[in-house]
Protein backbone atom coordinates (compact mmCIF):
# COMPACT_ATOMS: atom_id res chain seq x y z
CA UNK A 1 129.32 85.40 79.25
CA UNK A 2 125.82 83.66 78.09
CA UNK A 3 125.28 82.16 81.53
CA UNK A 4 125.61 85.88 82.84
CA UNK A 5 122.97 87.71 80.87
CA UNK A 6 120.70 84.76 81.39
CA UNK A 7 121.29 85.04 85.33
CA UNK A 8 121.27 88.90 84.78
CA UNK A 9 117.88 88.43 82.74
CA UNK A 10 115.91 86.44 85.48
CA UNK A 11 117.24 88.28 87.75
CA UNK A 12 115.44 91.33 86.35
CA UNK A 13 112.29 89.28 85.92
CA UNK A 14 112.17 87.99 89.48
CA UNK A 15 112.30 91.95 90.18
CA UNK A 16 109.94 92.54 88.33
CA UNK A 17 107.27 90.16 89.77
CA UNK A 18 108.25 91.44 93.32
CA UNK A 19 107.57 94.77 92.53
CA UNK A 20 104.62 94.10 90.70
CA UNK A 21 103.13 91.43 93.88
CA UNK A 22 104.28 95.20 96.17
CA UNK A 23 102.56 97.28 94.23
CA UNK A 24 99.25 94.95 94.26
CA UNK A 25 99.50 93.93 98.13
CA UNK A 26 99.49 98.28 98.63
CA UNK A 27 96.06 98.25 96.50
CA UNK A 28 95.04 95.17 98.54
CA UNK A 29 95.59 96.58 101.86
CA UNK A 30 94.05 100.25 100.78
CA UNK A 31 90.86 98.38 99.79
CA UNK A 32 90.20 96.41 102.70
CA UNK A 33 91.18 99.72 105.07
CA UNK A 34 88.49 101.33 102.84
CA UNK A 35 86.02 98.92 102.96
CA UNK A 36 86.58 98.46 106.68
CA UNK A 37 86.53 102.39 107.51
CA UNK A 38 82.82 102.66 105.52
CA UNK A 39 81.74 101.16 109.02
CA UNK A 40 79.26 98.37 109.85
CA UNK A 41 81.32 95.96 107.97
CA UNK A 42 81.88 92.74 109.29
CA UNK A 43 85.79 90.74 109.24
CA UNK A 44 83.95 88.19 106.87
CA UNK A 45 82.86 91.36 104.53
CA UNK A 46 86.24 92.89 104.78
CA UNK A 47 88.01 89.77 103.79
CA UNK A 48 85.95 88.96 101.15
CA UNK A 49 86.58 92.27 99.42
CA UNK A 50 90.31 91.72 99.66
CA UNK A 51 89.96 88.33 98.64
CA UNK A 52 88.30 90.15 95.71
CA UNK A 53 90.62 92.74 94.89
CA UNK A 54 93.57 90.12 95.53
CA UNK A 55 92.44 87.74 92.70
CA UNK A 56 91.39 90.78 90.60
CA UNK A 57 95.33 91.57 90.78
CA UNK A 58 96.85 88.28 90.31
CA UNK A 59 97.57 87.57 93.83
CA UNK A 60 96.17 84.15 95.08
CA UNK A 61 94.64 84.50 98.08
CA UNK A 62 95.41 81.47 99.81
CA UNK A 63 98.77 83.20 100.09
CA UNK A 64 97.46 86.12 102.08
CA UNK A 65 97.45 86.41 105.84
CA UNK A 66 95.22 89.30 107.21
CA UNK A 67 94.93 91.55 110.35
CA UNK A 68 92.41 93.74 110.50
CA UNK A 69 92.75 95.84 113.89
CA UNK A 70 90.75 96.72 115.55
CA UNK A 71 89.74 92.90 115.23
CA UNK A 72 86.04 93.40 117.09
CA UNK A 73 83.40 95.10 115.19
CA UNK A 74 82.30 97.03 117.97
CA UNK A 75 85.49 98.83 118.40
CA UNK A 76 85.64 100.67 114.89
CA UNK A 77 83.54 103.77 115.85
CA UNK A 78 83.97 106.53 113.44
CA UNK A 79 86.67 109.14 114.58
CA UNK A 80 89.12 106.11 114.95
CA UNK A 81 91.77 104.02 112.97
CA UNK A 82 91.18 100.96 111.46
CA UNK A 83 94.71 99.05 110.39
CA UNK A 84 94.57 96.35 107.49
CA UNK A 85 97.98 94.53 107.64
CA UNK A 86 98.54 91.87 104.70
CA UNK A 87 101.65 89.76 104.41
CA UNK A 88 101.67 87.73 101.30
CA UNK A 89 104.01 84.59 101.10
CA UNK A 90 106.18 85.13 98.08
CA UNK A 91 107.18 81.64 97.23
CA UNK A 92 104.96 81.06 94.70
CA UNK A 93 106.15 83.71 92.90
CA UNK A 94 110.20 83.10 93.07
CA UNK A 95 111.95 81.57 90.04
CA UNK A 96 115.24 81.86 91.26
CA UNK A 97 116.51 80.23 94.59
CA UNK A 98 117.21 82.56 97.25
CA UNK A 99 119.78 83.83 98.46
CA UNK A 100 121.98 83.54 95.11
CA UNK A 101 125.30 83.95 96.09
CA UNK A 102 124.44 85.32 99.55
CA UNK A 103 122.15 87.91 98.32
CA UNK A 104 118.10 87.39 98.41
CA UNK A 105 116.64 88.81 95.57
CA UNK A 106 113.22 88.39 97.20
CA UNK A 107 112.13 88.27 100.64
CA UNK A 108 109.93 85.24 101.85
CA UNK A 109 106.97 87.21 102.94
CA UNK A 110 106.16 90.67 101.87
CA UNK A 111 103.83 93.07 104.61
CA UNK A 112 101.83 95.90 103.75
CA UNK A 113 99.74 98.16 105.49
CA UNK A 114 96.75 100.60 105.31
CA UNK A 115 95.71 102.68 107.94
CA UNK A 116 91.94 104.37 107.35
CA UNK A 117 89.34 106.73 110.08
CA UNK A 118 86.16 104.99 110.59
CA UNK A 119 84.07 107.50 108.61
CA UNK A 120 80.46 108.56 110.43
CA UNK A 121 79.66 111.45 112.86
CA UNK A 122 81.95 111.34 116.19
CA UNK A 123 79.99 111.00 119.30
């Protein structure tokens, strides 16, 4: 029974780390979507503040793959949406194997999203 509540155990700290890792990729992808909807912010800006807020939560981000759309500048005039996608590679963060008997625990790569409007007077 030992080897069952130990399995049980990590199992409930491998939860835990995903949810936690969810929970900070949300505030990660809210931040950039904010910083990106203040307007006049460059890609470079926008991914330095989530780079920021990512290492700020715990998250390494060399792990993080970001889409900010609309990708050109130009095209975030206030009145419209700007969409910060961030999909984190959760590998680093596994301490069981996956799948364990034919059930993953964790997915490879978690995705969140934050959708802001570019703030400013609509022309």
């Amino acid at each position: 029974i030992a080897p069952f509540l130990i399995l049980i155990s990590l199992m409930l700290v491998q939860f835990a780390l995903f949810a936690n890792a969810n929970i900070s990729l949300s505030q990660i992808a809210r931040e950039g979507a904010r910083t990106a909807a203040v307007g006049g912010r460059t890609n470079s800006q926008i991914q330095s503040i989530i780079n920021t807020t990512a290492t700020n939560t715990g998250i390494n981000p060399s792990h993080i793959t970001t889409t900010i759309t609309p990708s050109n500048q130009s095209d975030r005039v206030p009145g419209t949406t700007v969409t910060v996608r961030i999909a984190y590679n959760m590998n680093n963060r596994r301490i069981l194997p996956s799948p364990i008997f034919g059930v993953t625990i964790v997915p490879n790569t978690v995705t969140r999203t934050a959708y802001m409007m570019v703030e400013g007077p609509v022309t």
